[in-house]
C-alpha atoms as a PDB file:
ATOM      1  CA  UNK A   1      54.130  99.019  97.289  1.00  0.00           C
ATOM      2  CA  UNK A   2      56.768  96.725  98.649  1.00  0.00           C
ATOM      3  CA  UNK A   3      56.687  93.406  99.827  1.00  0.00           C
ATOM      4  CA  UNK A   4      57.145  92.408 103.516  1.00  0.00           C
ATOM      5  CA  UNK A   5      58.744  88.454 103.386  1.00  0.00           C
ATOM      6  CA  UNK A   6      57.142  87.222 106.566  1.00  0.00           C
ATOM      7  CA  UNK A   7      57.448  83.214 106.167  1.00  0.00           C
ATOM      8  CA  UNK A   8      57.972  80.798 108.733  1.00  0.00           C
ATOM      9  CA  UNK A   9      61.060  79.237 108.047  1.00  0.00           C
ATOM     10  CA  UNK A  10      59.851  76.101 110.199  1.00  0.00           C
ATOM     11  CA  UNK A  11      57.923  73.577 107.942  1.00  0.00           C
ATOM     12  CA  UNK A  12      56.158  71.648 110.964  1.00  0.00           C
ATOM     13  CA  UNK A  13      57.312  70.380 113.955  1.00  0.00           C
ATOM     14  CA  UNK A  14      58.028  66.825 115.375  1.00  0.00           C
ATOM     15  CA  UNK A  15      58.241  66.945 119.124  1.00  0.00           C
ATOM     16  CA  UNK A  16      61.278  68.719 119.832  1.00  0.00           C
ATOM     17  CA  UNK A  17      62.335  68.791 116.129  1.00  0.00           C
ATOM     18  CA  UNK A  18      61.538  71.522 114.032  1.00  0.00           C
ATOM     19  CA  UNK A  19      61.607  70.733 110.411  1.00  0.00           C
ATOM     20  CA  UNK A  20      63.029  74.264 108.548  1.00  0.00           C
ATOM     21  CA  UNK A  21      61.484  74.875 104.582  1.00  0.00           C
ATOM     22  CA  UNK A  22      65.406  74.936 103.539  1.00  0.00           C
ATOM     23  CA  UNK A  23      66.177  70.855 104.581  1.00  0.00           C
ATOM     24  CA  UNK A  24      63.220  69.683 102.922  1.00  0.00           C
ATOM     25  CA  UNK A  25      63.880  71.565  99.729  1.00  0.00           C
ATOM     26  CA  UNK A  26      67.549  69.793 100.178  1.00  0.00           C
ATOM     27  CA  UNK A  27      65.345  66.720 100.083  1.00  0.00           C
ATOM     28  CA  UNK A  28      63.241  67.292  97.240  1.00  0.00           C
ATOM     29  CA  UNK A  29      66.544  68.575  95.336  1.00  0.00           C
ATOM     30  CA  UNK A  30      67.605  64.999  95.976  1.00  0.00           C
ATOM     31  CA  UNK A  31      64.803  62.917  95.218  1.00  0.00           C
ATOM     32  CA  UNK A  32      63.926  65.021  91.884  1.00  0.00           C
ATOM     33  CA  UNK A  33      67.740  64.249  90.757  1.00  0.00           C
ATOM     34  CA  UNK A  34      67.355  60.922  91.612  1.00  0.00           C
ATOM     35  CA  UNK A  35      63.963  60.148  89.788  1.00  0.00           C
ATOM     36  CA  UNK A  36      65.433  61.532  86.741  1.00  0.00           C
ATOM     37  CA  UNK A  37      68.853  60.351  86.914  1.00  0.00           C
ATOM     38  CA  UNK A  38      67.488  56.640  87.122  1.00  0.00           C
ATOM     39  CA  UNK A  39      65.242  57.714  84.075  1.00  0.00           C
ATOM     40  CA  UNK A  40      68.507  58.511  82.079  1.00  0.00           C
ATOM     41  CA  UNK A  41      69.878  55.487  83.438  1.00  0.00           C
ATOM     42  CA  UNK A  42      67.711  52.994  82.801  1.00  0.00           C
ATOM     43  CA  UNK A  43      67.440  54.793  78.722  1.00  0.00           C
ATOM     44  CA  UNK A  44      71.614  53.982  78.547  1.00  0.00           C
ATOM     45  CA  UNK A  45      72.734  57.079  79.291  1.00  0.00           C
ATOM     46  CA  UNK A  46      75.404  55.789  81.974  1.00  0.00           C
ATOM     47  CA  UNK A  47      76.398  51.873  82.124  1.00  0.00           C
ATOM     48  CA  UNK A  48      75.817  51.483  85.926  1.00  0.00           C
ATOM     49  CA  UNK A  49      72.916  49.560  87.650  1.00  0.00           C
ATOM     50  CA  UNK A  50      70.459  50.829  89.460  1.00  0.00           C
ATOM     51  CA  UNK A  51      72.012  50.185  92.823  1.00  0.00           C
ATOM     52  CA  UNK A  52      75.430  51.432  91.420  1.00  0.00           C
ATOM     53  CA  UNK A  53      73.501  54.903  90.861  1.00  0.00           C
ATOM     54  CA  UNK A  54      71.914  55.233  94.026  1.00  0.00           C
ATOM     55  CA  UNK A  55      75.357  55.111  95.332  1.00  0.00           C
ATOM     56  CA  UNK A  56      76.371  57.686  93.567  1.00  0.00           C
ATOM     57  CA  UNK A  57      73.807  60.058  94.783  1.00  0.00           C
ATOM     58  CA  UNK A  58      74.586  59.269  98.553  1.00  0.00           C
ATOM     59  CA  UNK A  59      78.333  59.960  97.792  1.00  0.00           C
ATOM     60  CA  UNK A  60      77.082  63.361  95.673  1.00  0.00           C
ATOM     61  CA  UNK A  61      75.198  63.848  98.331  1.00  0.00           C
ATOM     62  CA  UNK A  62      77.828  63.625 100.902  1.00  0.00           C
ATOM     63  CA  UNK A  63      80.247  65.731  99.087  1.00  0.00           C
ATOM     64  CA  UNK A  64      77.649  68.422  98.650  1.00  0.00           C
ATOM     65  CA  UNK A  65      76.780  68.568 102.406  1.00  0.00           C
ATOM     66  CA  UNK A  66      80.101  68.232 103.720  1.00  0.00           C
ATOM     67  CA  UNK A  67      82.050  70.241 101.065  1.00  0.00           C
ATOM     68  CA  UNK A  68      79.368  72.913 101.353  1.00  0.00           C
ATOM     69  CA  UNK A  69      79.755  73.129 105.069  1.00  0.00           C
ATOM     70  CA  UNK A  70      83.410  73.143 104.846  1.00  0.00           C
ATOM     71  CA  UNK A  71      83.810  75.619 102.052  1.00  0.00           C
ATOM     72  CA  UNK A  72      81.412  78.422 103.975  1.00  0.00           C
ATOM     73  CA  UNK A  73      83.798  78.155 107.070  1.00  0.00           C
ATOM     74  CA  UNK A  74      86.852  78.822 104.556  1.00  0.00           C
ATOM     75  CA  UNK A  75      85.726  80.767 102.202  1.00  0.00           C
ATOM     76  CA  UNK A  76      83.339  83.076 104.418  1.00  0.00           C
ATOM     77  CA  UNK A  77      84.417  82.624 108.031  1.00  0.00           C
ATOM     78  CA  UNK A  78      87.177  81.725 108.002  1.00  0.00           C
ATOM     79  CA  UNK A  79      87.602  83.979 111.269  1.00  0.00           C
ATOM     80  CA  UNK A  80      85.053  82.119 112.985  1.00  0.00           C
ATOM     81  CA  UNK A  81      86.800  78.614 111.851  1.00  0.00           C
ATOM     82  CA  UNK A  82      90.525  79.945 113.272  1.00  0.00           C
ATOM     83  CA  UNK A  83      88.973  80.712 117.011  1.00  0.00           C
ATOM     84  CA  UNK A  84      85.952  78.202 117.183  1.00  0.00           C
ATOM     85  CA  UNK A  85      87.055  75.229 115.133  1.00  0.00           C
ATOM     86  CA  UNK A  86      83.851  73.030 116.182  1.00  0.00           C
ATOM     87  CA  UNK A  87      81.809  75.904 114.727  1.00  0.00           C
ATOM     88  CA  UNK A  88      82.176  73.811 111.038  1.00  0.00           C
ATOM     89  CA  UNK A  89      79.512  71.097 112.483  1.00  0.00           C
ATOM     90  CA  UNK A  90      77.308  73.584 114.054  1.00  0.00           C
ATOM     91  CA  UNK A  91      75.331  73.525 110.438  1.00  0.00           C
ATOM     92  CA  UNK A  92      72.175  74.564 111.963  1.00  0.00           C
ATOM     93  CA  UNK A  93      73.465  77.872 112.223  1.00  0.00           C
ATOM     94  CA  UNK A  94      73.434  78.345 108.506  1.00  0.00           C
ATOM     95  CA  UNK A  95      75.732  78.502 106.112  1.00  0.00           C
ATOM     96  CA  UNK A  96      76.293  76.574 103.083  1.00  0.00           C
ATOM     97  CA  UNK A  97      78.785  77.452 100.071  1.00  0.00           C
ATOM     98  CA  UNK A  98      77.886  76.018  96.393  1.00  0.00           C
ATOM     99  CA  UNK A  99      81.571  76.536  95.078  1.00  0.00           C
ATOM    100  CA  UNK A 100      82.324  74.538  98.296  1.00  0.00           C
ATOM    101  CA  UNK A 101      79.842  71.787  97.655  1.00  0.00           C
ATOM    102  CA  UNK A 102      81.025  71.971  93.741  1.00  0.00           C
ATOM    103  CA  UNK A 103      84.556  70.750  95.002  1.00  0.00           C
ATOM    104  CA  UNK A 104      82.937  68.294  97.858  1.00  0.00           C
ATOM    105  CA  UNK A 105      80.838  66.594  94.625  1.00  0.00           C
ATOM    106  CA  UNK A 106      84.205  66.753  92.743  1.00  0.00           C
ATOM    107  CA  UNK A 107      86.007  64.803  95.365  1.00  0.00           C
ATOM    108  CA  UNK A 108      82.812  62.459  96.083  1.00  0.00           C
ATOM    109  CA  UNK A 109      82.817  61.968  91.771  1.00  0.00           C
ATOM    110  CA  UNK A 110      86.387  60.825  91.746  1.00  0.00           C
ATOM    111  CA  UNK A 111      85.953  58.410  94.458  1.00  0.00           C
ATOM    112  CA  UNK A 112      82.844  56.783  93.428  1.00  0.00           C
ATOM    113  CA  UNK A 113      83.728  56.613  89.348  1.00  0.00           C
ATOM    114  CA  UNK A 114      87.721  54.922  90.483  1.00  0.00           C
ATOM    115  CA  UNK A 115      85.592  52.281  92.842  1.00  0.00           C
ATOM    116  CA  UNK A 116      83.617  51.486  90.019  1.00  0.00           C
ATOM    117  CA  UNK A 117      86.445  52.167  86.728  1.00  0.00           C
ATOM    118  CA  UNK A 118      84.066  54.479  85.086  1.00  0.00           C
ATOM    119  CA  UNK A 119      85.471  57.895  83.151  1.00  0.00           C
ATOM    120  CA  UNK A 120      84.988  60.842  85.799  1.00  0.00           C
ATOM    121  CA  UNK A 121      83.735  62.732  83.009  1.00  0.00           C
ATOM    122  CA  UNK A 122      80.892  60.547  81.986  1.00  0.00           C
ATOM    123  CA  UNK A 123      79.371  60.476  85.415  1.00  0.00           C
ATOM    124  CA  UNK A 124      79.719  64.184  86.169  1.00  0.00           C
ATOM    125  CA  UNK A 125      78.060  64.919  82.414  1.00  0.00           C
ATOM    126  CA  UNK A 126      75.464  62.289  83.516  1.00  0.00           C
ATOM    127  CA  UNK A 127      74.992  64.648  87.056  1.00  0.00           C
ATOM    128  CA  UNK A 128      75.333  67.896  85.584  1.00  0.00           C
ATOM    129  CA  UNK A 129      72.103  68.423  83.945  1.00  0.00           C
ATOM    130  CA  UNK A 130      70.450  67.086  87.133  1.00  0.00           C
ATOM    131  CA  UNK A 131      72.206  69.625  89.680  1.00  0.00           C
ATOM    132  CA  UNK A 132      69.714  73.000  89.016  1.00  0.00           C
ATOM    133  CA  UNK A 133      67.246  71.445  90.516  1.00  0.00           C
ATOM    134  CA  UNK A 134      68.717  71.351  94.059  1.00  0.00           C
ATOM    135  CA  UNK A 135      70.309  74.545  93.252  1.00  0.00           C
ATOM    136  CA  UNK A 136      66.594  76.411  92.521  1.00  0.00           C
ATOM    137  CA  UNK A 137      65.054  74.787  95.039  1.00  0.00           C
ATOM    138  CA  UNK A 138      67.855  76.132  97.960  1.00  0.00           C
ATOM    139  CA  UNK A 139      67.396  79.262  96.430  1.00  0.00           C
ATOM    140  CA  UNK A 140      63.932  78.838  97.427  1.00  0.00           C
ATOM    141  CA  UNK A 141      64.697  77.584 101.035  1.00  0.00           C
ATOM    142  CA  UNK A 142      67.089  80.976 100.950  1.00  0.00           C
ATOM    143  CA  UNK A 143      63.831  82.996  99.898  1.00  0.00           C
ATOM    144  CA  UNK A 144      61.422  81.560 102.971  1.00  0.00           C
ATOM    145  CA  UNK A 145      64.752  81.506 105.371  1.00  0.00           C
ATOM    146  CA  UNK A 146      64.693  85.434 104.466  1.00  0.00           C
ATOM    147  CA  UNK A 147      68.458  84.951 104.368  1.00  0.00           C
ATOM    148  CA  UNK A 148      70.965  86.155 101.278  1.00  0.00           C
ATOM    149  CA  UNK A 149      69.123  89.069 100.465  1.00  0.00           C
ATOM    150  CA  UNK A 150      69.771  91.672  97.441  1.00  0.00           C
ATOM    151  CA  UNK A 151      71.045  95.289  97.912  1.00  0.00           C
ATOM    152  CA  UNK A 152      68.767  98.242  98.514  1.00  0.00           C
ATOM    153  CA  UNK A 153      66.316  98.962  95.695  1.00  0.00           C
ATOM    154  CA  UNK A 154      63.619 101.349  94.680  1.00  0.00           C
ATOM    155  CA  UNK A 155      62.449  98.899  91.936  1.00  0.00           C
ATOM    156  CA  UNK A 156      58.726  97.627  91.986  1.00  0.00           C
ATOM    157  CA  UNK A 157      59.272  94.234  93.334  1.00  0.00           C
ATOM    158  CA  UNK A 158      61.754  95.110  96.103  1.00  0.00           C
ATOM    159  CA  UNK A 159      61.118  93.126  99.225  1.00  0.00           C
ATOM    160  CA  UNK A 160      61.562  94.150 103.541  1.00  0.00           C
ATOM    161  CA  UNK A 161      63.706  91.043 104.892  1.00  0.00           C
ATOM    162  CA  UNK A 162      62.933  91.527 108.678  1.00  0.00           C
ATOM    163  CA  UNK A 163      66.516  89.877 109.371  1.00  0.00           C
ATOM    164  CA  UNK A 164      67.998  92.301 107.364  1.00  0.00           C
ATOM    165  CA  UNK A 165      66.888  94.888 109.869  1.00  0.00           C
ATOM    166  CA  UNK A 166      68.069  93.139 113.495  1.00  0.00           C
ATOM    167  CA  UNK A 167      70.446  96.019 114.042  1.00  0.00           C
ATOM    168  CA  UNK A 168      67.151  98.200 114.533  1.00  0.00           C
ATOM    169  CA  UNK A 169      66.181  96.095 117.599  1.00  0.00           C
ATOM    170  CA  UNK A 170      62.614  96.010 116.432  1.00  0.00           C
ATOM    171  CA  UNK A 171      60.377  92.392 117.260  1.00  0.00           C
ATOM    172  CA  UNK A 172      59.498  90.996 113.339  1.00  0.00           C
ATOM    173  CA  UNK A 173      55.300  92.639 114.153  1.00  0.00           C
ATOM    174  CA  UNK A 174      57.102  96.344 115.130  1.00  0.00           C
ATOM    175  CA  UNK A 175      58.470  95.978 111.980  1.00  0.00           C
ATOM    176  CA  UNK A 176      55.382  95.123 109.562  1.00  0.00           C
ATOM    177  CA  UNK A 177      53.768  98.058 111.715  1.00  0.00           C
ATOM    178  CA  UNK A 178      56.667 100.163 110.594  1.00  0.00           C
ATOM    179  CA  UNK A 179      55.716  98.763 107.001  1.00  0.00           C
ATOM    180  CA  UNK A 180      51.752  99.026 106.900  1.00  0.00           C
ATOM    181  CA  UNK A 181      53.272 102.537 107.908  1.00  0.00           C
ATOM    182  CA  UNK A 182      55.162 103.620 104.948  1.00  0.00           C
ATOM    183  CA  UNK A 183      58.299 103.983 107.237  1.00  0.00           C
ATOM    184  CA  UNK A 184      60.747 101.017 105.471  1.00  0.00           C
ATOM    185  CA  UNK A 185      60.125 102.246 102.218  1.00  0.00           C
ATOM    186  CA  UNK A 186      63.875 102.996 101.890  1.00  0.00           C
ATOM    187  CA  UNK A 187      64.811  99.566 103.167  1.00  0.00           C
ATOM    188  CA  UNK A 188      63.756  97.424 100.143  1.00  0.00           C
ATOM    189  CA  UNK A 189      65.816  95.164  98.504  1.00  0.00           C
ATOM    190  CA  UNK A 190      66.236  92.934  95.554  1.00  0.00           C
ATOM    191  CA  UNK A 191      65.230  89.090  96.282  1.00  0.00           C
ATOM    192  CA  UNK A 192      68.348  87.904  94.911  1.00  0.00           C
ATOM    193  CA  UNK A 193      67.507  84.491  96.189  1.00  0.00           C
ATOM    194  CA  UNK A 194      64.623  84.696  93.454  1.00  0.00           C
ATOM    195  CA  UNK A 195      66.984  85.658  91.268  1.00  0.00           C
ATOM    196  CA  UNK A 196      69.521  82.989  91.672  1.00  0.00           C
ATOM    197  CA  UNK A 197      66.132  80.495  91.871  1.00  0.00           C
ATOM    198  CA  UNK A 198      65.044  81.145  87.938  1.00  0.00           C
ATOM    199  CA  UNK A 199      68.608  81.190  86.821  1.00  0.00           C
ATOM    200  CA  UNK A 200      70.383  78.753  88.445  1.00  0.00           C
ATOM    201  CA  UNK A 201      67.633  76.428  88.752  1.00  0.00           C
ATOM    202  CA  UNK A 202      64.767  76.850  85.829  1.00  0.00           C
ATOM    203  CA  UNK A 203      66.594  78.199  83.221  1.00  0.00           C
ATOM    204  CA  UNK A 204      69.966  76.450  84.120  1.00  0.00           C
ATOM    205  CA  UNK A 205      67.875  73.189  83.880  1.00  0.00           C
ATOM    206  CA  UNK A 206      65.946  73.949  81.199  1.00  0.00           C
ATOM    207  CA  UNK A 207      69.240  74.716  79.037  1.00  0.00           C
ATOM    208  CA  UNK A 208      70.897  71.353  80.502  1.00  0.00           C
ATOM    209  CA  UNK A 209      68.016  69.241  80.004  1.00  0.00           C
ATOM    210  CA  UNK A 210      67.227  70.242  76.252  1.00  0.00           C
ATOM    211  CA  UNK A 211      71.237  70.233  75.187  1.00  0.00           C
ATOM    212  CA  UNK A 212      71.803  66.701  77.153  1.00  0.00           C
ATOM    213  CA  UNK A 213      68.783  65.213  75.385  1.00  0.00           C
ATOM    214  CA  UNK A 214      70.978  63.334  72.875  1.00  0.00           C
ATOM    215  CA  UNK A 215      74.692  62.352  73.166  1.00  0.00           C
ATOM    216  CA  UNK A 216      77.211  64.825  73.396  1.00  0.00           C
ATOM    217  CA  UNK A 217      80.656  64.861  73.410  1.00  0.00           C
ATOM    218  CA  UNK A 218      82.793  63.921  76.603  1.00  0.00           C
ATOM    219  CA  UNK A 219      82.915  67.325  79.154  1.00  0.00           C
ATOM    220  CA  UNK A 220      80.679  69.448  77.034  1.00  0.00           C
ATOM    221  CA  UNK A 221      77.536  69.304  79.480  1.00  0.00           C
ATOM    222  CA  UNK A 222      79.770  69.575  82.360  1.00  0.00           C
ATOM    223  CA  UNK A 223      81.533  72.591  80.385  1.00  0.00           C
ATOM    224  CA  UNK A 224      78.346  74.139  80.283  1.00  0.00           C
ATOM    225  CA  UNK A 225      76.891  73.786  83.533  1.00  0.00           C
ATOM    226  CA  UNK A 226      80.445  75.022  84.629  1.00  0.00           C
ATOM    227  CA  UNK A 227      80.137  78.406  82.068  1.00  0.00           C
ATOM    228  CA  UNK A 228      76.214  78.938  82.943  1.00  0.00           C
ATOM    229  CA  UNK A 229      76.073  78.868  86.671  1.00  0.00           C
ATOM    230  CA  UNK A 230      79.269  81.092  86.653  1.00  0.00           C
ATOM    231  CA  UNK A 231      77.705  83.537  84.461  1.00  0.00           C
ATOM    232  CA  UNK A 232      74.605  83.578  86.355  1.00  0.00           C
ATOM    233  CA  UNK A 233      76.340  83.879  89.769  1.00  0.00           C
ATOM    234  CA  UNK A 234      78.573  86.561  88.740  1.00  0.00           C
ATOM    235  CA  UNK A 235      75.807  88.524  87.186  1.00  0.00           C
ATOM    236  CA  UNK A 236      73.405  88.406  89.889  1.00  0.00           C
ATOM    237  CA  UNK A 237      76.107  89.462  92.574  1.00  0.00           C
ATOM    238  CA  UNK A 238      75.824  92.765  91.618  1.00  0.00           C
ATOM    239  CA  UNK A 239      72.129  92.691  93.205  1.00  0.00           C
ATOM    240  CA  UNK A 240      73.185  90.596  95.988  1.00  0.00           C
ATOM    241  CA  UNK A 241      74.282  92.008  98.894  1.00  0.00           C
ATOM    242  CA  UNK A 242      77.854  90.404  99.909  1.00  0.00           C
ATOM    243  CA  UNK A 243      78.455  88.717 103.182  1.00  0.00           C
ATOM    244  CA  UNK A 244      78.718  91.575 106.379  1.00  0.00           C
ATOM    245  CA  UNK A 245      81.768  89.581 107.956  1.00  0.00           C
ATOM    246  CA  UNK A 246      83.526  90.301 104.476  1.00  0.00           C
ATOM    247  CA  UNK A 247      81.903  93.113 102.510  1.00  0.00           C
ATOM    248  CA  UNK A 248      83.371  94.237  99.280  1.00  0.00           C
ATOM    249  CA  UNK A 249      86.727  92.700  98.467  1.00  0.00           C
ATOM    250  CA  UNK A 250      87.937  95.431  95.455  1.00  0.00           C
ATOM    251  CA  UNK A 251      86.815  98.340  93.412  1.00  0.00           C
ATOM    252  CA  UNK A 252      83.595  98.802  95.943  1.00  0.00           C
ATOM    253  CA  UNK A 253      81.525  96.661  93.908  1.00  0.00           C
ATOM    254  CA  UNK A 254      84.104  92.965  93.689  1.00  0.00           C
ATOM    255  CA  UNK A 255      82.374  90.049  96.068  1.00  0.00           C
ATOM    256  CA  UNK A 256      83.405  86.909  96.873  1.00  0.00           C
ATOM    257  CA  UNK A 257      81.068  85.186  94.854  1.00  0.00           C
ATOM    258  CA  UNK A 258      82.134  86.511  91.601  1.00  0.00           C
ATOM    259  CA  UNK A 259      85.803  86.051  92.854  1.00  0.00           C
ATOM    260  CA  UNK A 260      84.648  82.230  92.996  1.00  0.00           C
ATOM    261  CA  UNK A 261      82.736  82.262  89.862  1.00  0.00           C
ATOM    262  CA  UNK A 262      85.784  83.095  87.563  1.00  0.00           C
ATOM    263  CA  UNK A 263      87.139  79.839  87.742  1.00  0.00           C
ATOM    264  CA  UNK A 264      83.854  78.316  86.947  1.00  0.00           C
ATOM    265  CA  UNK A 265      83.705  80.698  83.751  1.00  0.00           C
ATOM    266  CA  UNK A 266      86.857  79.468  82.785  1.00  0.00           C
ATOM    267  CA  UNK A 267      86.818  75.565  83.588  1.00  0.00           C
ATOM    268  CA  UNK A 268      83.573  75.805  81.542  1.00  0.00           C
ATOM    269  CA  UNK A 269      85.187  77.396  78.768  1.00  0.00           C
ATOM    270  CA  UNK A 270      87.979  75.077  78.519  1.00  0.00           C
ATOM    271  CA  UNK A 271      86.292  72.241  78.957  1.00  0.00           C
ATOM    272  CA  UNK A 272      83.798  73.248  76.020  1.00  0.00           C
ATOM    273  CA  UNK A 273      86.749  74.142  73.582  1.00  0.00           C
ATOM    274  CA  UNK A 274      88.209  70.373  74.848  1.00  0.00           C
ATOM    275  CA  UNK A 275      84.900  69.037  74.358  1.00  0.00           C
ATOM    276  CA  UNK A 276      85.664  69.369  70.318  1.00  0.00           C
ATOM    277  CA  UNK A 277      88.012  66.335  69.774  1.00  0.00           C
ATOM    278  CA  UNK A 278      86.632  64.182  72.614  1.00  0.00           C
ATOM    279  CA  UNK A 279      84.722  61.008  72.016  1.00  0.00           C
ATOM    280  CA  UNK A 280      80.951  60.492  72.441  1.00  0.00           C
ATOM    281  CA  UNK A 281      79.274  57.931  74.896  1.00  0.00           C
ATOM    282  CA  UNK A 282      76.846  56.428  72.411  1.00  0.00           C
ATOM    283  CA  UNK A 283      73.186  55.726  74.116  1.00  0.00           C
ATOM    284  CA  UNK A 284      72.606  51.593  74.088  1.00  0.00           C
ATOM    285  CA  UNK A 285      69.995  50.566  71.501  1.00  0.00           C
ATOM    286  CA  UNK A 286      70.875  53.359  69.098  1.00  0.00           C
ATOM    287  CA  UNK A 287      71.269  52.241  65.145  1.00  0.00           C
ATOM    288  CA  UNK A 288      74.657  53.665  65.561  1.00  0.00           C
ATOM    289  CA  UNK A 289      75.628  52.476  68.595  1.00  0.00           C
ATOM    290  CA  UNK A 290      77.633  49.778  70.140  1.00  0.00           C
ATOM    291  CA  UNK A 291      77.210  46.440  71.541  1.00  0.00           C
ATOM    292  CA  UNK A 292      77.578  47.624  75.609  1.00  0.00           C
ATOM    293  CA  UNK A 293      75.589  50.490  76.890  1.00  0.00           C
ATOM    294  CA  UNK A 294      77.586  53.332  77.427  1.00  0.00           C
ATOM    295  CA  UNK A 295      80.484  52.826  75.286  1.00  0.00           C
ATOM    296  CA  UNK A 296      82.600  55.413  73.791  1.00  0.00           C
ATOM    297  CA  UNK A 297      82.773  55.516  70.790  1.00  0.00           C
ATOM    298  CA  UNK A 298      84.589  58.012  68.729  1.00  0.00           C
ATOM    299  CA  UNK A 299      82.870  61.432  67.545  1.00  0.00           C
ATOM    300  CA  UNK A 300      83.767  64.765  67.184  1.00  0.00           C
ATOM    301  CA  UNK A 301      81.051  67.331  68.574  1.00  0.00           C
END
């Protein structure tokens, strides 16, 4: 028996405002990455103050949001963009790119860490291990949204996304009638978002967390958040079922997102093999290391 994913995407209401599941897993995302970024802070793990790192979340954040936005329009609309150009603030419409919001955290990164004449590198290793959280948790919001579903599956586990089936003109309780019926059986698909939840969130964390615990060497973590989530992304895409507006982009079976991933694969890659003759940011207090927190000194990983 399949599942039918009936879940109201609105949280609670506030007056006029409704509060949707997906923002306030954006929140959480946030202030989990926060709590344990000031955590690694305070043990030495980056020489900034406290207030130094809080600004550095609210330009991450920033760069997440609006790169996000921005790299939906372009990568996945960009039709939409070229005739309605305001359509890249309508965000409550939906639609949010991580490779976009990877390049809006880049830009945010290199800002904040030139204001403040820290290595780029040292803050974005610091980050890295704290990103899977978000990414899990809008996986999540995806999951309750009903939105980014898998392909068509006779597996177990497969689920009915009512907004998959709009072009059947059906209300969302014709539907689960049609269900309780045994009449959508053939329109079950894989919850990708799940998917994408474990991987790039529990398990992409998990990895981070355990392989940042001590000092490593300069663009290694980053190297490997850049490798893992590409891997994961690419793999799952073959599940996923790629954007309508664009469809399959070569071979019947080539998305978007995997186009997108290969970079990722291969910054990671590079920046793991660089990662060998680059120095390593000693934690302050260590027997080994030196007088000011946060201080390279020279290792080779």
């Amino acid at each position: 028996m399949h599942y039918f994913v009936d879940i109201n995407p609105i949280a609670f209401s506030l007056g006029p405002v409704q509060v949707h599941w997906y923002g306030i897993m954006y929140l959480l995302g946030f202030g989990a990455a926060w709590w344990l970024g000031q955590r690694r802070r305070a043990a030495g793990r980056l020489p900034v103050t406290r207030d130094q790192f809080s600004d550095l979340c609210f330009y991450l954040m920033l760069g997440v949001i609006l790169g996000g936005r921005i790299g939906y329009m372009v990568f996945y609309d960009t039709a939409e963009l070229i005739h309605h150009p305001l359509s890249l603030i309508r965000v409550w419409e939906g639609g949010m790119s991580f490779h976009g919001g990877l390049l809006g955290v880049v830009v945010a990164g290199l800002i904040w860490t030139r204001r403040h004449a820290i290595n780029f590198f040292d803050a974005i290793d610091f980050v890295a291990p704290l990103a899977p959280i978000g990414l899990g948790l809008g996986r999540l919001g995806n999951f309750i949204g009903g939105e980014l579903w898998g392909r068509h599956t006779d597996v177990a586990w497969g689920m009915i996304f009512p907004r998959a089936l709009e072009s059947l003109g059906k209300t969302k309780d014709e539907l689960y009638q049609m269900y309780l019926a045994g009449q959508l059986s053939n329109e079950a698909r894989h919850p990708s978002q799940l998917y994408e939840s474990v991987l790039e969130g529990v398990v992409l964390f998990a990895v981070l967390w355990w392989y940042s615990r001590k000092p490593r060497p300069r663009y290694a973590v980053t190297g490997l958040f850049a490798l893992l989530y590409g891997l994961f992304r690419f793999s799952v895409e073959f599940v996923r079922e790629p954007d309508v507006q664009l469809g399959f982009l070569a071979f019947d079976w080539v998305t978007m997102g995997q186009i997108l991933s290969l970079p990722l694969i291969a910054v990671g890659l590079f920046l793991l093999w660089k990662s060998r003759r680059a120095p390593t940011m000693e934690i302050a207090g260590a027997p080994t290391g030196t007088t000011e927190a946060g201080s390279p000194k020279q290792h080779r990983g």
